[in-house]
C-alpha atoms as a PDB file:
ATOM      1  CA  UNK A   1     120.558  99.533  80.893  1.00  0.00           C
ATOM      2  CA  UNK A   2     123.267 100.996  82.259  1.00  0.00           C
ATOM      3  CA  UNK A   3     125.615 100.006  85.666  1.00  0.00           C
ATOM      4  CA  UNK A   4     127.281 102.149  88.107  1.00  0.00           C
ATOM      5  CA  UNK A   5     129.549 101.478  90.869  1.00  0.00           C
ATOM      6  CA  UNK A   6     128.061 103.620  93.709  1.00  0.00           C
ATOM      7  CA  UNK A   7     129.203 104.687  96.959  1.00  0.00           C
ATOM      8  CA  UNK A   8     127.882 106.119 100.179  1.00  0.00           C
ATOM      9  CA  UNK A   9     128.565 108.789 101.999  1.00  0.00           C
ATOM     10  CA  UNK A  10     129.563 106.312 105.220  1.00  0.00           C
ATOM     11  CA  UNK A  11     132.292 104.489 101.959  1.00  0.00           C
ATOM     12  CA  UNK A  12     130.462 101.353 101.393  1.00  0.00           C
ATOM     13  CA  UNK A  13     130.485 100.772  97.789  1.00  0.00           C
ATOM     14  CA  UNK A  14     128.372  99.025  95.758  1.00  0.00           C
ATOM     15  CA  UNK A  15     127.184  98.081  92.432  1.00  0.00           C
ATOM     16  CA  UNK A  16     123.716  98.961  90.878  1.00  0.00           C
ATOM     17  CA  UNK A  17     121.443  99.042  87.228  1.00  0.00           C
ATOM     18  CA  UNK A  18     119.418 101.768  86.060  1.00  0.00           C
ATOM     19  CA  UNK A  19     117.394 102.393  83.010  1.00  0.00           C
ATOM     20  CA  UNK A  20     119.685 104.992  81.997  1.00  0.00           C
ATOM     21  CA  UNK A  21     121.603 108.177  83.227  1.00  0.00           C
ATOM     22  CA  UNK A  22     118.746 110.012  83.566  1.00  0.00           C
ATOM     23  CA  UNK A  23     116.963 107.453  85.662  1.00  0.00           C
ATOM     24  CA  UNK A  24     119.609 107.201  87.928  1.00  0.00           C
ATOM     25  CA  UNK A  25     119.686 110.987  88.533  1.00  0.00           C
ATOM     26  CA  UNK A  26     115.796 111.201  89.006  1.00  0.00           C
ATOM     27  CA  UNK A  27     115.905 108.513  91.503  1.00  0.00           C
ATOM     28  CA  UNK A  28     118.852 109.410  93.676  1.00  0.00           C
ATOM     29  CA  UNK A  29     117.525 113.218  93.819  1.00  0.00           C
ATOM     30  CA  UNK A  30     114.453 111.855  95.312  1.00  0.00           C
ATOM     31  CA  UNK A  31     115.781 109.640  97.769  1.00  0.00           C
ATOM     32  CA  UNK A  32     115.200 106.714  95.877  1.00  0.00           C
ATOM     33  CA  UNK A  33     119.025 105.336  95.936  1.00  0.00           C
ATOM     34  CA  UNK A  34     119.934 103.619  99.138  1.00  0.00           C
ATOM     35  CA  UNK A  35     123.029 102.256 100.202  1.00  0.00           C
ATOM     36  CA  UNK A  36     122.172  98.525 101.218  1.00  0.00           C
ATOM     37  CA  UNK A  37     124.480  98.426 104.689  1.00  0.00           C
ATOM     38  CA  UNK A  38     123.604 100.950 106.506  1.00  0.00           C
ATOM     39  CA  UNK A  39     120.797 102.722 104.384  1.00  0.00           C
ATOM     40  CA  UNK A  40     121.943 106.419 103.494  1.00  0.00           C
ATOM     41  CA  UNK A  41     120.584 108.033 100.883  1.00  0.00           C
ATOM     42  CA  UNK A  42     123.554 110.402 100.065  1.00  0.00           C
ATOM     43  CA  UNK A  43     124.933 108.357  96.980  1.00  0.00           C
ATOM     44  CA  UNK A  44     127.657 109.464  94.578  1.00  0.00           C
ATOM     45  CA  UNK A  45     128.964 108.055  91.210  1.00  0.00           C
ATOM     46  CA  UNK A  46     132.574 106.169  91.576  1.00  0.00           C
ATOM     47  CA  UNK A  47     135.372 106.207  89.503  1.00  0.00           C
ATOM     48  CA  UNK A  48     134.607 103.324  87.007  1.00  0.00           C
ATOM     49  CA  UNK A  49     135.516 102.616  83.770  1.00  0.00           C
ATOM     50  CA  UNK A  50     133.696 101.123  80.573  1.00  0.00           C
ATOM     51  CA  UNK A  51     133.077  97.507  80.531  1.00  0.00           C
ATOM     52  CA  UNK A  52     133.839  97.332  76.319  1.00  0.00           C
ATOM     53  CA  UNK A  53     133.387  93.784  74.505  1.00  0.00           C
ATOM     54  CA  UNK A  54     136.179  92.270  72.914  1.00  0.00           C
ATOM     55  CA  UNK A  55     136.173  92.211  69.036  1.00  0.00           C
ATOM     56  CA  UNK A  56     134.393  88.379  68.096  1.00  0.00           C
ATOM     57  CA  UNK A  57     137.595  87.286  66.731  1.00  0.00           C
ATOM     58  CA  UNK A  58     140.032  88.633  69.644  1.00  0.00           C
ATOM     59  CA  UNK A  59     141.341  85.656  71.708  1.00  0.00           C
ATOM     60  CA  UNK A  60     139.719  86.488  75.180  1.00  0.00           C
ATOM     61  CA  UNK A  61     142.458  85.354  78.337  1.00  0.00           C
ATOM     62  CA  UNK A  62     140.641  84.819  81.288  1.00  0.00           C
ATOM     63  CA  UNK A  63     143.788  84.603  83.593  1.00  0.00           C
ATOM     64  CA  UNK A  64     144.549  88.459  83.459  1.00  0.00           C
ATOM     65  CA  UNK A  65     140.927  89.080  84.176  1.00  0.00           C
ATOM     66  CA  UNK A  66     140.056  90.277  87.257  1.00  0.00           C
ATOM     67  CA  UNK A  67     136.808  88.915  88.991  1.00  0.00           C
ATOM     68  CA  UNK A  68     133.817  91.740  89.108  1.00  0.00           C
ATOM     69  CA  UNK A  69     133.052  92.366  92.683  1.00  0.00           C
ATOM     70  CA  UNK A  70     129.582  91.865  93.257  1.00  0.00           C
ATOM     71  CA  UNK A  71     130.071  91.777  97.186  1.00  0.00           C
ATOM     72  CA  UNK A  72     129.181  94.920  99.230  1.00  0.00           C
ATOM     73  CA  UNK A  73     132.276  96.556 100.962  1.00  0.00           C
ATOM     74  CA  UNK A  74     132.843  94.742 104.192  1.00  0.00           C
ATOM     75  CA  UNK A  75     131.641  97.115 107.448  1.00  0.00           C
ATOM     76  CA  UNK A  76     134.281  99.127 108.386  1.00  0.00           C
ATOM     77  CA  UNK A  77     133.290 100.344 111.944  1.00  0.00           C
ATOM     78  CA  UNK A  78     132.236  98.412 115.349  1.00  0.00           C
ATOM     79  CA  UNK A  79     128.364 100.001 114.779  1.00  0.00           C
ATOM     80  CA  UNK A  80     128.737  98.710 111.051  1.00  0.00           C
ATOM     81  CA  UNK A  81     128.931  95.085 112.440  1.00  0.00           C
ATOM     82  CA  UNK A  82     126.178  95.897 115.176  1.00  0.00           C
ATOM     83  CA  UNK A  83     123.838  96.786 112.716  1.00  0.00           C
ATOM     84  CA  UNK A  84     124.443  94.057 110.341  1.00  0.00           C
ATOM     85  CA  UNK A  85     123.827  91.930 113.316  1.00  0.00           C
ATOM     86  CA  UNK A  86     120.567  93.628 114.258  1.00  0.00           C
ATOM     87  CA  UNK A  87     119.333  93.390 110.979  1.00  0.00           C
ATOM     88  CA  UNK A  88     119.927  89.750 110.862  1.00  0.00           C
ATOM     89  CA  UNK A  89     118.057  89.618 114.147  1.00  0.00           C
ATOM     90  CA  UNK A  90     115.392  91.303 113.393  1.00  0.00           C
ATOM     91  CA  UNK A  91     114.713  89.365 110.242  1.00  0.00           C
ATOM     92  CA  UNK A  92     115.333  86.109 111.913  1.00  0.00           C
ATOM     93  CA  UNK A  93     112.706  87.058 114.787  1.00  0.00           C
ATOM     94  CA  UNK A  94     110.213  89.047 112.950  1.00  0.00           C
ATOM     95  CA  UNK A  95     107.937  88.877 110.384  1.00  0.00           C
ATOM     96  CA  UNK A  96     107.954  91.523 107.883  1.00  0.00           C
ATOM     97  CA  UNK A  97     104.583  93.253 107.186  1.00  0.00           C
ATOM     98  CA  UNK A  98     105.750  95.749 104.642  1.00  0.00           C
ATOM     99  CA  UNK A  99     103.491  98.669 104.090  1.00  0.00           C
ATOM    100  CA  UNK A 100     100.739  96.711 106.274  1.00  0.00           C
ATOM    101  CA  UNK A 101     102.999  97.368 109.823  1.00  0.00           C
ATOM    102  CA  UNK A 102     100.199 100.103 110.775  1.00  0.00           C
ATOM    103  CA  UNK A 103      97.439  98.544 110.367  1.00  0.00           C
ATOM    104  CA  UNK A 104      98.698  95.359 111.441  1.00  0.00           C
ATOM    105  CA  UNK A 105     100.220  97.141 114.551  1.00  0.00           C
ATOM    106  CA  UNK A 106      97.018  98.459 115.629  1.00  0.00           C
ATOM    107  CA  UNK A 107      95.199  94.977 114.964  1.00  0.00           C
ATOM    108  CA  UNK A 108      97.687  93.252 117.209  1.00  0.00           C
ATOM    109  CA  UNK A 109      96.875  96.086 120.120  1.00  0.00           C
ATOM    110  CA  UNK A 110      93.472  95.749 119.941  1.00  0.00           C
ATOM    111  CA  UNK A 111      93.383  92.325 120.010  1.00  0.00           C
ATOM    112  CA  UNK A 112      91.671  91.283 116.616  1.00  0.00           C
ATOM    113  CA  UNK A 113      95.199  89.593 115.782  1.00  0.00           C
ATOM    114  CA  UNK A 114      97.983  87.325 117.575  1.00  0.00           C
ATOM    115  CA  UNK A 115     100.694  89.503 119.249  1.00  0.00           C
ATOM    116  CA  UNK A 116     104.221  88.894 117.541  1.00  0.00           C
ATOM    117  CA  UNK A 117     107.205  90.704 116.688  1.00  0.00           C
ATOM    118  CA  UNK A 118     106.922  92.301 113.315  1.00  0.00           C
ATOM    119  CA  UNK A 119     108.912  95.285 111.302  1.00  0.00           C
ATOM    120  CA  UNK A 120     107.547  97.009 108.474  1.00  0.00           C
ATOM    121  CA  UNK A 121     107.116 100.623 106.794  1.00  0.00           C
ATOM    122  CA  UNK A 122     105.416 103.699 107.716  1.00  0.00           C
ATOM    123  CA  UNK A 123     105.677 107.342 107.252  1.00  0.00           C
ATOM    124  CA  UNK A 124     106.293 109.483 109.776  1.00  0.00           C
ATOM    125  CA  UNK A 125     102.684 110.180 110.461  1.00  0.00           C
ATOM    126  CA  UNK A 126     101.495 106.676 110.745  1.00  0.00           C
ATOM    127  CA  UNK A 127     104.133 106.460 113.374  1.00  0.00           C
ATOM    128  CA  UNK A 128     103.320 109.462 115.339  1.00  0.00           C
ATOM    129  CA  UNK A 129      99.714 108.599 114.911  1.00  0.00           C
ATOM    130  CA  UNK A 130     100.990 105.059 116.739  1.00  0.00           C
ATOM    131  CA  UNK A 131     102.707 106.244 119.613  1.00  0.00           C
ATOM    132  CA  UNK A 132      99.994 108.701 120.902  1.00  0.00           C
ATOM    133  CA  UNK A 133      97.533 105.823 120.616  1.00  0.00           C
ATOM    134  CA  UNK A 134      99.930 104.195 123.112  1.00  0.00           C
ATOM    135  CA  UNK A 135     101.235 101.397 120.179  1.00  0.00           C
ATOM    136  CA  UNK A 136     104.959 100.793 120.940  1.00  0.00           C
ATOM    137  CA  UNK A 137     106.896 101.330 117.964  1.00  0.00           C
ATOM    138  CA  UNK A 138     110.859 101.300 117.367  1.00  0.00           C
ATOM    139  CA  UNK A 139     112.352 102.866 114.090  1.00  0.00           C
ATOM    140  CA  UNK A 140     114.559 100.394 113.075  1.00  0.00           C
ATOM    141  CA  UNK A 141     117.797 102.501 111.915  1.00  0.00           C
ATOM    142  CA  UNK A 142     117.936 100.429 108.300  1.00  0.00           C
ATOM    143  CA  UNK A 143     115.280  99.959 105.438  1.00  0.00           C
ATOM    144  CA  UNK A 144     113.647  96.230 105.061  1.00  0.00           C
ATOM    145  CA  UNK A 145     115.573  94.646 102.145  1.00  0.00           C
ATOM    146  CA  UNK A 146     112.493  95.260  99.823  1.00  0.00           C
ATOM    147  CA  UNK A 147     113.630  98.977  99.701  1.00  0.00           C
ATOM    148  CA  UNK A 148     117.475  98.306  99.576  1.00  0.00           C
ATOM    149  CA  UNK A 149     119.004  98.259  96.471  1.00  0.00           C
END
């Protein structure tokens, strides 16, 4: 396994594992890499340098050590913070259908299940498909945390 300190194209940094280089290069040339704030899938490598274990015998001081940061990079713009707060809305308010938000869209319209608010995934297709069938639908301008990394 190895861990890289990524970063968007929009700045946010943040950290991430892969099976090895070549897994991380497979996966963020197909899309596959996201950045978890705001959900771009234009990642690069950072700067970062080897994490290297100290000799068994070396006397390890912890109070020159600085802390890993495991945090994302706070948002940096006004829309940052507005989508962090719709996100948290959204999740708060809706139930998440994942990969069943078509079907269970159309169920809901028809009547065979309750109306609620839900957010899910579906290709552009499915959507399309949606809409002319008269089915409101909103793309939501993140990714559900199941496909963040």
């Amino acid at each position: 396994m190895i861990k890289y300190t990524l970063k968007c194209d929009q700045q946010h940094s943040f950290d991430s594992w892969f099976q090895s280089a070549d897994a991380f290069e497979k996966l963020a040339t197909g899309g596959h890499v996201t950045c978890a704030v705001c959900g771009s899938s234009e990642i690069t490598k950072s700067l970062m340098t080897p994490k290297v274990r100290p000799a068994r015998n070396a006397v390890q001081t912890t109070d020159q050590t600085p802390e890993p940061s495991t945090a994302l990079s706070a948002p940096q713009s006004e829309t940052e913070v507005a989508l962090r707060e719709m996100r948290k809305q959204v999740e708060a308010n809706s139930d998440y259908v994942g990969t069943e938000f078509t079907k269970t869209a159309r169920e809901m319209h028809s009547g065979d299940e309750p109306e609620r608010s839900i957010y899910g995934t579906a290709n552009a297709e499915q959507a399309k498909a949606l809409i002319e069938d008269g089915i409101p639908v909103v793309p939501l301008p993140f990714f559900p945390k199941a496909k963040a990394n």
